[in-house]
Protein backbone atom coordinates (compact mmCIF):
# COMPACT_ATOMS: atom_id res chain seq x y z
CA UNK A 1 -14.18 1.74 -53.49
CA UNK A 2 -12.41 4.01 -51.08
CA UNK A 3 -9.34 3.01 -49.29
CA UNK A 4 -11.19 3.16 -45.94
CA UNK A 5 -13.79 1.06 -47.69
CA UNK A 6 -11.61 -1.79 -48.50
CA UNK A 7 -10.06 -2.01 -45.33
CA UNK A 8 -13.94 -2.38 -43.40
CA UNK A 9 -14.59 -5.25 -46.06
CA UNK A 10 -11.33 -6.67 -45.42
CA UNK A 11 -12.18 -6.48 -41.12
CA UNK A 12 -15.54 -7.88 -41.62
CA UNK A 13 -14.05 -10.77 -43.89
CA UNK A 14 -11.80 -11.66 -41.13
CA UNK A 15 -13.84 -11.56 -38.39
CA UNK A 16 -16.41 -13.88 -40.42
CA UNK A 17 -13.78 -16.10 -41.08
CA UNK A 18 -12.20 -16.82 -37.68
CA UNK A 19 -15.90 -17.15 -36.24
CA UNK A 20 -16.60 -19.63 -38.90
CA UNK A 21 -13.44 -21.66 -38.02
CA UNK A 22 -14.13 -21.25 -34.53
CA UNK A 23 -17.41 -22.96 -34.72
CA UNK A 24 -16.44 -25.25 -37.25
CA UNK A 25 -13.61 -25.96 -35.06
CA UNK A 26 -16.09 -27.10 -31.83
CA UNK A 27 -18.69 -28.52 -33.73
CA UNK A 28 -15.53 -31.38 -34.73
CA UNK A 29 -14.81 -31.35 -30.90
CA UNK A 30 -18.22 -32.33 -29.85
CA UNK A 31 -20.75 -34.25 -30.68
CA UNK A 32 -24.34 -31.85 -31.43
CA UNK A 33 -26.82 -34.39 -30.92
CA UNK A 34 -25.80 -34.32 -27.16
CA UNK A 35 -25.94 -30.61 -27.03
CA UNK A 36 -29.15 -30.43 -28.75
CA UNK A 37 -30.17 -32.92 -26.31
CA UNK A 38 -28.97 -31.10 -22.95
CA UNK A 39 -30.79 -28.22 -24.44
CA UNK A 40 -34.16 -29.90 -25.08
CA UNK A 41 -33.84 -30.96 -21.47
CA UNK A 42 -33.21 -28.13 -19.91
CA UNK A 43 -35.66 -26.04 -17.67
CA UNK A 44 -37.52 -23.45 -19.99
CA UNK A 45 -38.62 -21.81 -16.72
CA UNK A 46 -35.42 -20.99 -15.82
CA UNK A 47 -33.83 -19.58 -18.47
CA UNK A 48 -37.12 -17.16 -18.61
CA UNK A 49 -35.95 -16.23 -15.05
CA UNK A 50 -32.53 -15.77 -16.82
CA UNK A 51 -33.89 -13.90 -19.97
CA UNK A 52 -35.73 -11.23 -17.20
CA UNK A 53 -32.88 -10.47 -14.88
CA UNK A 54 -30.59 -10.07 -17.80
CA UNK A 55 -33.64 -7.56 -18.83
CA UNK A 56 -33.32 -6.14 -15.19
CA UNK A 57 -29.53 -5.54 -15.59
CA UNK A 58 -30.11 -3.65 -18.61
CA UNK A 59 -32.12 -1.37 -16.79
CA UNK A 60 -29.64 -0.94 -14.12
CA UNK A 61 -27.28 -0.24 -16.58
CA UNK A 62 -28.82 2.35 -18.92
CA UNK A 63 -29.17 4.33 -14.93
CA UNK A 64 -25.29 3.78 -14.40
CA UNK A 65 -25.09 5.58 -17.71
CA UNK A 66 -27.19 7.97 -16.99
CA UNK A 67 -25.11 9.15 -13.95
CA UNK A 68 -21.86 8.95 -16.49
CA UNK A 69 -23.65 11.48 -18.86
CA UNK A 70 -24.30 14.02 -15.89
CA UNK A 71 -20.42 15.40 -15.40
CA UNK A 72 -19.83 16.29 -19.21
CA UNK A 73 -23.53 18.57 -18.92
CA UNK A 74 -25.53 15.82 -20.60
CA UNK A 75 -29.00 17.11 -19.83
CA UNK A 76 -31.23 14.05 -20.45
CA UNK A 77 -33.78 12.08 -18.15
CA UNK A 78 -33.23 9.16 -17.31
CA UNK A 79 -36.18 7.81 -19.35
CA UNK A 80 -34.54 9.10 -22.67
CA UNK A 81 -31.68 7.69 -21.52
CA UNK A 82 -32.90 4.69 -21.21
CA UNK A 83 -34.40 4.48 -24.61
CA UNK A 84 -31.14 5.15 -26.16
CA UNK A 85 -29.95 2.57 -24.15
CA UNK A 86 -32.27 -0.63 -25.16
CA UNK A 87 -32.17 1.36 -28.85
CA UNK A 88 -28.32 0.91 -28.51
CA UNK A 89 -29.09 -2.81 -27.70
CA UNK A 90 -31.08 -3.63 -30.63
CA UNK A 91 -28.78 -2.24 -33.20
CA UNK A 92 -26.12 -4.54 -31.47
CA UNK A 93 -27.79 -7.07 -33.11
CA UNK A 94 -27.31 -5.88 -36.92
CA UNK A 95 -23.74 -4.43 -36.48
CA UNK A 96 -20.75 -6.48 -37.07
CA UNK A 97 -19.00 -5.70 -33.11
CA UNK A 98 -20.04 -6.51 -29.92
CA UNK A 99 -19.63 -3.04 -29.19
CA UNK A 100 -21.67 -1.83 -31.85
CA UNK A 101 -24.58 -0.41 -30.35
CA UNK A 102 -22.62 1.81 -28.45
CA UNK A 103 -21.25 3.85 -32.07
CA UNK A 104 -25.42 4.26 -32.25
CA UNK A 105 -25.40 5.28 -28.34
CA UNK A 106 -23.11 7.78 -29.09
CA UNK A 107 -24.96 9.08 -32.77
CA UNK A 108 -28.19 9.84 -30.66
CA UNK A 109 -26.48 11.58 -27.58
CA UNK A 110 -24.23 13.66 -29.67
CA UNK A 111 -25.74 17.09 -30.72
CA UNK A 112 -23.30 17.69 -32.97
CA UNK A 113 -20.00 16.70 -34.42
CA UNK A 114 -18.39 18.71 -31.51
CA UNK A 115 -20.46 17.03 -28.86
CA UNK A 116 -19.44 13.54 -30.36
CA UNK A 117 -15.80 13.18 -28.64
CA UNK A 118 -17.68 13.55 -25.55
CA UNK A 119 -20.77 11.20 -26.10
CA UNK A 120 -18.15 8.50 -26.55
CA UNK A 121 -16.70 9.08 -24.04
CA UNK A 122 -19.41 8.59 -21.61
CA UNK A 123 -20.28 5.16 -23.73
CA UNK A 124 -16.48 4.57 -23.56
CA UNK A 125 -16.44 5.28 -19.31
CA UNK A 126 -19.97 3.16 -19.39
CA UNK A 127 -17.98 0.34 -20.38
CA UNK A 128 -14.91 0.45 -18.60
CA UNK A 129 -16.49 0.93 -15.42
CA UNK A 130 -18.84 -2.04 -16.29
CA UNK A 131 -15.91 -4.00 -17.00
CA UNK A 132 -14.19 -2.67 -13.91
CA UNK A 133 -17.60 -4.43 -11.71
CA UNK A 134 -16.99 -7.67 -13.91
CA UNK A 135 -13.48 -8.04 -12.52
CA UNK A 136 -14.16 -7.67 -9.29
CA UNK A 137 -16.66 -11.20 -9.41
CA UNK A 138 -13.55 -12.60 -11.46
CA UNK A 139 -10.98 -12.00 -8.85
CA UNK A 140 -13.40 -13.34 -6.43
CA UNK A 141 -14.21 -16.61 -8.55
CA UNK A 142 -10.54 -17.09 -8.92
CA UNK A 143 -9.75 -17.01 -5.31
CA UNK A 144 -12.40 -19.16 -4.18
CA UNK A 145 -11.90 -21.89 -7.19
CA UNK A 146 -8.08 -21.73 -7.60
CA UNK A 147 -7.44 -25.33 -6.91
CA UNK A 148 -9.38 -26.01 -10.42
CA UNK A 149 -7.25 -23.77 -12.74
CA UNK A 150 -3.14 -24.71 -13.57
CA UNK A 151 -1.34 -21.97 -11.91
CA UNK A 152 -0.65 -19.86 -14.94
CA UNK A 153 -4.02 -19.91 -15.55
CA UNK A 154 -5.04 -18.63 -12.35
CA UNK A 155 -1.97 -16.37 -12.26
CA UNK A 156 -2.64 -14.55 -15.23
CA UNK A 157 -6.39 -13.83 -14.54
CA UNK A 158 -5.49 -12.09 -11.17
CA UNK A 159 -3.06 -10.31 -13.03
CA UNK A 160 -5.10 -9.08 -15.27
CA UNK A 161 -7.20 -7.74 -12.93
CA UNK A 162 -4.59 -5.92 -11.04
CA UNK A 163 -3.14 -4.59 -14.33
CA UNK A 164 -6.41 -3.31 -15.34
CA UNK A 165 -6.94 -1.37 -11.66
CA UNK A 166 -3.21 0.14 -11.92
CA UNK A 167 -4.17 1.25 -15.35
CA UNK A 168 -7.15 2.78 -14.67
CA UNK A 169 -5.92 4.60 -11.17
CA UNK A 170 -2.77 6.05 -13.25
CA UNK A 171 -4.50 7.01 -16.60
CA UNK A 172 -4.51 10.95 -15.59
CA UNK A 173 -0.67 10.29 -15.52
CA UNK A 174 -1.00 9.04 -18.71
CA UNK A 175 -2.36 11.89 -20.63
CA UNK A 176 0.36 11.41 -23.66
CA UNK A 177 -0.36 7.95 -24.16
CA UNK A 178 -4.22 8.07 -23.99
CA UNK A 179 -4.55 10.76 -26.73
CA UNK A 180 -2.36 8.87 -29.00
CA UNK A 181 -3.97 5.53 -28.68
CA UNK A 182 -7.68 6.48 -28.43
CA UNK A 183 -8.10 8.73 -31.65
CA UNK A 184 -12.09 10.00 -30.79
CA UNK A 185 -10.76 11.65 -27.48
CA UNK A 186 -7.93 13.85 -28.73
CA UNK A 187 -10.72 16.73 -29.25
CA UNK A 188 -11.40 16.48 -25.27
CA UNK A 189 -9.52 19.10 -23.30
CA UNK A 190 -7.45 17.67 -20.31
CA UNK A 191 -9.84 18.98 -17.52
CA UNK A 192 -12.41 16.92 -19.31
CA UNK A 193 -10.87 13.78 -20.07
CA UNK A 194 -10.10 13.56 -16.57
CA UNK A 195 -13.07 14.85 -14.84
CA UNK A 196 -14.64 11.06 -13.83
CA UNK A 197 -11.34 11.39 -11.60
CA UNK A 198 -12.26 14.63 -9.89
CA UNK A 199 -15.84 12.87 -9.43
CA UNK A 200 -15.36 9.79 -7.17
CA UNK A 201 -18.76 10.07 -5.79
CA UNK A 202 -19.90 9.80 -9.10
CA UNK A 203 -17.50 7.05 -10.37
CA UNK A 204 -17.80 5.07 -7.08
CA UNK A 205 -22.06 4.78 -7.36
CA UNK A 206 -21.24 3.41 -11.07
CA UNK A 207 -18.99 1.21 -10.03
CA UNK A 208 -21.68 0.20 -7.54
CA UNK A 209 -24.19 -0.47 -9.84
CA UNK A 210 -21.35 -2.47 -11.79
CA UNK A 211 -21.30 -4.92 -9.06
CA UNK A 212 -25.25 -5.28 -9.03
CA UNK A 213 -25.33 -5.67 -12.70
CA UNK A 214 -22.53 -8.03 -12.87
CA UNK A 215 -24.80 -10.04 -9.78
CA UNK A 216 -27.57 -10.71 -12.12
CA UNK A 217 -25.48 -11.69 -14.95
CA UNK A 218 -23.79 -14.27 -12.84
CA UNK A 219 -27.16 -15.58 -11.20
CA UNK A 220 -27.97 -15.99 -15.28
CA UNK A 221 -25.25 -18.17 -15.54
CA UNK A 222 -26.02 -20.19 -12.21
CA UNK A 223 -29.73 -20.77 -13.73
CA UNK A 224 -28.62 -21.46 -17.11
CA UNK A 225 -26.20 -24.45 -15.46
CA UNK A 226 -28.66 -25.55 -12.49
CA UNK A 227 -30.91 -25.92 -15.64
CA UNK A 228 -28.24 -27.97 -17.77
CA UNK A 229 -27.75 -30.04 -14.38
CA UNK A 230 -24.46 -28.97 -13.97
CA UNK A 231 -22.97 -29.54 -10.40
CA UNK A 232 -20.16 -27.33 -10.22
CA UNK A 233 -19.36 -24.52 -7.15
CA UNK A 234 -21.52 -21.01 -7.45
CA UNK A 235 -17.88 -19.31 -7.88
CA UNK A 236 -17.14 -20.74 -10.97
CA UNK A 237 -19.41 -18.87 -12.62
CA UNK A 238 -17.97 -16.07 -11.11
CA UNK A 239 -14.81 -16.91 -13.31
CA UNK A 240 -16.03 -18.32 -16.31
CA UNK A 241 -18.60 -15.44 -17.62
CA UNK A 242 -15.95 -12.84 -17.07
CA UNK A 243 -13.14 -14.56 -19.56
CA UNK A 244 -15.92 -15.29 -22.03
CA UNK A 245 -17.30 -11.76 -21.83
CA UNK A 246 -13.30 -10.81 -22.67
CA UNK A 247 -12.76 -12.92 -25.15
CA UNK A 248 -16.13 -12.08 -27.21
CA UNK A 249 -15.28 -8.48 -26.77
CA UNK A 250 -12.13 -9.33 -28.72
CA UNK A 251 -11.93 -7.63 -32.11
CA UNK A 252 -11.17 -10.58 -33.92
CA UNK A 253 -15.00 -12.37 -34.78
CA UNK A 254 -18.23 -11.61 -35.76
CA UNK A 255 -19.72 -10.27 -32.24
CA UNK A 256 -17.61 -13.02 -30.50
CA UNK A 257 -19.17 -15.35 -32.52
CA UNK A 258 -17.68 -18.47 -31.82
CA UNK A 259 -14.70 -17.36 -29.44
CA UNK A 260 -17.61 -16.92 -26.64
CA UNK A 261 -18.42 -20.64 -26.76
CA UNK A 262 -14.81 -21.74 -27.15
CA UNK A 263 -14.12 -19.86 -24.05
CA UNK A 264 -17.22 -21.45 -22.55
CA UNK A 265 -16.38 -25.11 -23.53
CA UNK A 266 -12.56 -24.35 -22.07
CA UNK A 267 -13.18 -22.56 -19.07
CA UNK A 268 -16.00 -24.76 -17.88
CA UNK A 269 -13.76 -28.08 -18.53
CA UNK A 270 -11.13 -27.63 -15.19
CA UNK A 271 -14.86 -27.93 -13.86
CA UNK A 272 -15.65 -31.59 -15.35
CA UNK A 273 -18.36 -30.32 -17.60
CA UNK A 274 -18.31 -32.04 -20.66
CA UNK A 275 -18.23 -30.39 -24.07
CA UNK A 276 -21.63 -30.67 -24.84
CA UNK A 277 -23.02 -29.36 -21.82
CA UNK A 278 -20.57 -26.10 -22.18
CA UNK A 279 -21.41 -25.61 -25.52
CA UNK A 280 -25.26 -25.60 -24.49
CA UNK A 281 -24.81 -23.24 -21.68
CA UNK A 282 -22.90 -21.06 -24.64
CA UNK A 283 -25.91 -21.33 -27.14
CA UNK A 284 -28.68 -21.30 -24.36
CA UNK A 285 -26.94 -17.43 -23.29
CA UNK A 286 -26.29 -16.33 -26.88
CA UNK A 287 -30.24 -17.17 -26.87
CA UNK A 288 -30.93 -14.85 -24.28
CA UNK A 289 -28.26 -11.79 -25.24
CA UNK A 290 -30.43 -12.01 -29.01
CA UNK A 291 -33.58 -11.66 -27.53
CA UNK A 292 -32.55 -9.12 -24.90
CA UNK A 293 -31.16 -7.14 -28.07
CA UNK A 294 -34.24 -8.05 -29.06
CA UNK A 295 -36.68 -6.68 -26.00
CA UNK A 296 -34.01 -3.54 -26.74
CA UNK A 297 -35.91 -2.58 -30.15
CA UNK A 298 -39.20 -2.23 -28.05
CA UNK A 299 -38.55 1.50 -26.74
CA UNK A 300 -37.33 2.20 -30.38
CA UNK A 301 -39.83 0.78 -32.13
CA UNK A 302 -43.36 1.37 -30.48
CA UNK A 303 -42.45 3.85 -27.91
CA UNK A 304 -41.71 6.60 -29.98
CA UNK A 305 -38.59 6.27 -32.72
CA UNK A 306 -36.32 8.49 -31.23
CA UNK A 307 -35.77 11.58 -33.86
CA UNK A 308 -32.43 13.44 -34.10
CA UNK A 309 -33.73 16.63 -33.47
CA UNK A 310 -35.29 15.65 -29.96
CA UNK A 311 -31.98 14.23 -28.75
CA UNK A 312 -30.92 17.81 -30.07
CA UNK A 313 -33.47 19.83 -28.28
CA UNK A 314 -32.43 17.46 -24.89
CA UNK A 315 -29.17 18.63 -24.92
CA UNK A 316 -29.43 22.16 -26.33
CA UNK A 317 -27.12 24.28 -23.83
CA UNK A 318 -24.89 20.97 -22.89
């Protein structure tokens, strides 16, 4: 077994692990009868109204990338886009990261091995943008709930935030240090690493659609816990799905696997919801992110399996 081999095995051994302890770790917390109960009463309705909006900011967000792929001379429609998109979605569910389905994202826009740097990093701008939207409800929820949270709590998250603006704003100045941490890019000229800078009308309709996307995932959250019965303020779920979007994107458990309801069952405690209900909300939205993956294998599988050598043809002259 190759060296490169070995360490993958070793990754994916961790990453079971601490999601394994993580959920071992709640389940000792809480008692499951009660969350099995909160779920068996909750309204089925709504979390179908939460399952299709999610659905709806998918859409949204394979358009967002579509714009993205336009400056580095992607030529695709929309549509094809937006089958690679959901396509990316499915495979998320069979690949050991959260970010996953964005490595097949990239496989299918790529024409070519030289193409590849720049495929990722339209996936790569896809998400940071998205993220970019997500911290704008956080900053918002923070404000508006900050009585709940101990000041370093509170602190930190709107530090993060501004951290993550600064960073983003002064990355051009940064050309050294982005080449030397993010290996896939260093084949990316300067004028093309940069260009989403030299296209703020291009960056700032993303960002746009960030915000609406970011909407409906919060409004998911709001239906999810008027459907639990919790009776907490709107703007807490303005707080609480950002940190346990952040902590599930953390490269340390099976696709956040565990860590996501940790973070639920934390953050949603300054708000007096009890274990049991937190961890319910957590399972009842890892429902709906499996079968969204799931709805995401529909374009793949009965709409015409996207071949290689179409994606190839599409961006012929790129």
């Amino acid at each position: 077994m190759s060296e490169g081999r070995v360490k993958k095995t070793v990754l994916f051994i961790f990453k079971v692990t601490v999601s394994v302890l993580a959920v071992a770790f709640l389940l000792s917390r809480l008692d499951i009868r009660n969350t099995f109960g909160f779920l068996a009463l909750s309204s089925k309705p709504l979390w179908l109204l939460s399952l299709l909006i999610l659905v709806l900011s998918q859409v949204i967000s394979s358009y967002r990338w579509y714009l993205l792929l336009q400056p580095l001379d992607f030529t695709l429609s929309w549509f094809r886009v937006f089958k690679i998109y959901f396509t990316g979605m499915f495979f998320s569910l069979f690949l050991p990261t959260v970010v996953g389905g964005d490595a097949v994202k990239t496989f299918y826009i790529a024409d070519n091995m030289k193409r590849a740097p720049s495929a990722f990093y339209t996936v790569l701008a896809d998400r940071v943008i998205g993220m970019a939207g997500q911290q704008v409800f956080a900053l918002a929820g923070v404000v508006l709930v900050w009585s709940y949270f101990p000041f370093w709590l509170s602190a930190g998250l709107l530090s993060f935030v501004l951290v993550f603006y600064v960073t983003i704003f002064l990355l051009p100045r940064l050309f050294t240090l982005v080449h030397s941490v993010v290996k896939k890019l260093r084949e990316l000229p300067r004028e093309k690493l940069f260009i989403y800078w030299n296209r703020p009308d291009t960056v700032l309709k993303a960002w746009g659609l960030s915000l609406v996307i970011h909407l409906c995932v919060t409004i998911c959250h709001i239906l999810i816990g008027v459907s639990l019965g919790f009776k907490i303020p709107i703007a807490a779920y303005m707080v609480v799905y950002p940190v346990s979007a952040i902590v599930a994107t953390l490269p340390l458990s099976l696709n956040g696997i565990g860590l996501r309801e940790a973070a639920y069952v934390y953050m949603l405690g300054f708000f007096g919801v009890g274990r049991e209900e937190a961890f319910a909300l957590g399972l009842m939205w890892f429902s709906i992110v499996l079968l969204n993956g799931a709805i995401g294998g529909i374009p793949y599988l009965f709409g015409g399996k996207l071949k290689l050598d179409e994606i190839r043809k599409s961006t012929a002259g790129g």
